[in-house]
C-alpha atoms as a PDB file:
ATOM      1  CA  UNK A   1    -134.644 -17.769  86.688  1.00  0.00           C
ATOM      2  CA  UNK A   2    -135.278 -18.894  83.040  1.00  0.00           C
ATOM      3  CA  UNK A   3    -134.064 -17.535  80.181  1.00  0.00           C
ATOM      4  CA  UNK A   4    -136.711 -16.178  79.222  1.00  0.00           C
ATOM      5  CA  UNK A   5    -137.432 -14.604  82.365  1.00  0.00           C
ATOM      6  CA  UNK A   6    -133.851 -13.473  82.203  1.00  0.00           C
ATOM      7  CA  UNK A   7    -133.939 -11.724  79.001  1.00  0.00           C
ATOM      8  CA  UNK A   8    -137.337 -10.191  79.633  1.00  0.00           C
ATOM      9  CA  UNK A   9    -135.967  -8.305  82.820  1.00  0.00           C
ATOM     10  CA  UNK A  10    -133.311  -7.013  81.116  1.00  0.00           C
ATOM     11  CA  UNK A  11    -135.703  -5.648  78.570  1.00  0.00           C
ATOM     12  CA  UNK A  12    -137.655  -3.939  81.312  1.00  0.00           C
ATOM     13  CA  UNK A  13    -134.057  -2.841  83.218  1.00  0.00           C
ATOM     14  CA  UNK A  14    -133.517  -1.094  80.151  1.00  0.00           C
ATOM     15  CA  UNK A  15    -136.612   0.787  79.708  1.00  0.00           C
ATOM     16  CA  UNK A  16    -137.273   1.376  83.423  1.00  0.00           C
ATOM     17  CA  UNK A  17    -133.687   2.053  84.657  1.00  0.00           C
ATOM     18  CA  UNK A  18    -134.454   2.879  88.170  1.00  0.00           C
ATOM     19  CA  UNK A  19    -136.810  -0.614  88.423  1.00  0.00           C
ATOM     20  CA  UNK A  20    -134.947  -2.354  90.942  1.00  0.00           C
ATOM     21  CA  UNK A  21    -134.107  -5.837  89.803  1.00  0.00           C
ATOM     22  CA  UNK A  22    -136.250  -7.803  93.028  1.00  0.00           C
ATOM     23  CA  UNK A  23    -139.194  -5.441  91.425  1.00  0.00           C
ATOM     24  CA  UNK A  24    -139.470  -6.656  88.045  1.00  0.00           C
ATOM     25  CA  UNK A  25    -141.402  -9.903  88.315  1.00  0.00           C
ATOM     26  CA  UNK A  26    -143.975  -7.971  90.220  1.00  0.00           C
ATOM     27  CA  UNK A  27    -144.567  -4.743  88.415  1.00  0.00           C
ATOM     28  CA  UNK A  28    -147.391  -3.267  86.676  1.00  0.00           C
ATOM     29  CA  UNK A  29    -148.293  -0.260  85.390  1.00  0.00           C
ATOM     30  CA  UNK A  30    -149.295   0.977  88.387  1.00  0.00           C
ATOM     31  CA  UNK A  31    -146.331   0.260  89.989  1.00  0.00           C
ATOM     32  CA  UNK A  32    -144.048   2.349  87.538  1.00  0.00           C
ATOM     33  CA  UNK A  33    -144.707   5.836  87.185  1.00  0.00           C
ATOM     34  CA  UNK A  34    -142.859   6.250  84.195  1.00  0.00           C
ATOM     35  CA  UNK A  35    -145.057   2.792  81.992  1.00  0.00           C
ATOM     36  CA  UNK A  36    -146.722   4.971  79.820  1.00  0.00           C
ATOM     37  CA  UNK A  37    -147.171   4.171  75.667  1.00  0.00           C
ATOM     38  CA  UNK A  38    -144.415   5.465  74.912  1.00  0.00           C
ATOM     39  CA  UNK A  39    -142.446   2.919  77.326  1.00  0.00           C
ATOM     40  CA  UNK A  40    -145.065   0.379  76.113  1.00  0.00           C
ATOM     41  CA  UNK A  41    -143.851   0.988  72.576  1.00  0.00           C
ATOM     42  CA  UNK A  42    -140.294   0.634  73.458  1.00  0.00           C
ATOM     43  CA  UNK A  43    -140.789  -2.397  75.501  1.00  0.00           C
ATOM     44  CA  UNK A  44    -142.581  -4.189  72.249  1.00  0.00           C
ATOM     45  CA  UNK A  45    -140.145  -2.715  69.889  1.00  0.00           C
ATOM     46  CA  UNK A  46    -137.640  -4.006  72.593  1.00  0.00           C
ATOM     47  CA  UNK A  47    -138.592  -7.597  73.281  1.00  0.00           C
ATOM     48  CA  UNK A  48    -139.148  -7.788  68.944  1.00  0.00           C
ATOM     49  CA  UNK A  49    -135.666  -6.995  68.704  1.00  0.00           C
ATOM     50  CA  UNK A  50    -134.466  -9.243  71.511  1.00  0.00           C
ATOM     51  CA  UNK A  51    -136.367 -12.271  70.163  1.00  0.00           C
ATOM     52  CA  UNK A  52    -136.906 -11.574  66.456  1.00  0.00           C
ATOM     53  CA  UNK A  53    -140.343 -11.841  66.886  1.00  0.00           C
ATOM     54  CA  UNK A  54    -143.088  -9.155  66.150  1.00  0.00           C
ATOM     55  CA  UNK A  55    -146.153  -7.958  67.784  1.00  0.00           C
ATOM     56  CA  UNK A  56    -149.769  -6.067  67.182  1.00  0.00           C
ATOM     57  CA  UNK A  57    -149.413  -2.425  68.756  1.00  0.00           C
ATOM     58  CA  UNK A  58    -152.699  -3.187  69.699  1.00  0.00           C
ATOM     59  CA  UNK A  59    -151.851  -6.301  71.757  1.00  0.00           C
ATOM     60  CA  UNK A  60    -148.684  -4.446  73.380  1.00  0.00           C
ATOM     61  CA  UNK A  61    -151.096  -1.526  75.109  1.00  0.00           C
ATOM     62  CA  UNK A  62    -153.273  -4.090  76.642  1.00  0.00           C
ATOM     63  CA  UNK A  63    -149.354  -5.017  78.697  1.00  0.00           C
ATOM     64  CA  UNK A  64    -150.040  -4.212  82.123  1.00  0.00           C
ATOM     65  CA  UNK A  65    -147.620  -6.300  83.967  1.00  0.00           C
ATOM     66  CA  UNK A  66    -144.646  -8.008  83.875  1.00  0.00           C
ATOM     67  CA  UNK A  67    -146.815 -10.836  84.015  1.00  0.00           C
ATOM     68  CA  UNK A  68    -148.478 -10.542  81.150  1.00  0.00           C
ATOM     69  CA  UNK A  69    -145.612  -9.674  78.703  1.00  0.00           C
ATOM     70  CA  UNK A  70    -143.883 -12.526  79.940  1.00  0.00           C
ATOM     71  CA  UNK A  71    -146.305 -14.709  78.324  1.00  0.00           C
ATOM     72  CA  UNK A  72    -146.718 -12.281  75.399  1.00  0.00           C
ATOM     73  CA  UNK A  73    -143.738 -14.144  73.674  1.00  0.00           C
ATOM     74  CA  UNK A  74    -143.920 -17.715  74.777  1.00  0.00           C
ATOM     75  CA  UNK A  75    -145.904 -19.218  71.731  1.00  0.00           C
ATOM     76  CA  UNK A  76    -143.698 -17.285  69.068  1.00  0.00           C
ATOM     77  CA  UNK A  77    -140.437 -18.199  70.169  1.00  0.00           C
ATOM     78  CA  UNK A  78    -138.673 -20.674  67.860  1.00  0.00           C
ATOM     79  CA  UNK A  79    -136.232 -22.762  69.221  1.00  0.00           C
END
């Protein structure tokens, strides 16, 4: 597992607790009952915090996988 990959999952451990960790690179909102916007909103405010980075509210509620906040990141990270 990268490190990204790494600290992304524990991002989403700590939002969705009860995610089993073999569950994260597949889930989606549909898959977790409790990714709603205010999970979206602590997931952005999460990851910003995590990698210094920022992001448009806007852009976070169109997350609807692990997926696709995985590569939400990838051109903003320095170093």
């Amino acid at each position: 597992m990268d490190e990204l990959n790494s600290r992304l999952a524990a991002v989403f451990r700590a939002v969705f607790p009860g995610l089993h960790a073999s569950a994260i690179a597949d889930s989606t909102k549909d898959s977790i009952a409790d990714w709603d916007s205010v999970a979206t909103v602590t997931l952005c405010t999460l990851i910003e915090e995590e990698f210094g980075i920022e992001f448009d509210l806007e852009e976070a509620g169109e997350w609807t996988s692990f997926g696709q906040v995985h590569t939400a990141p990838e051109g903003r990270l320095v170093g």
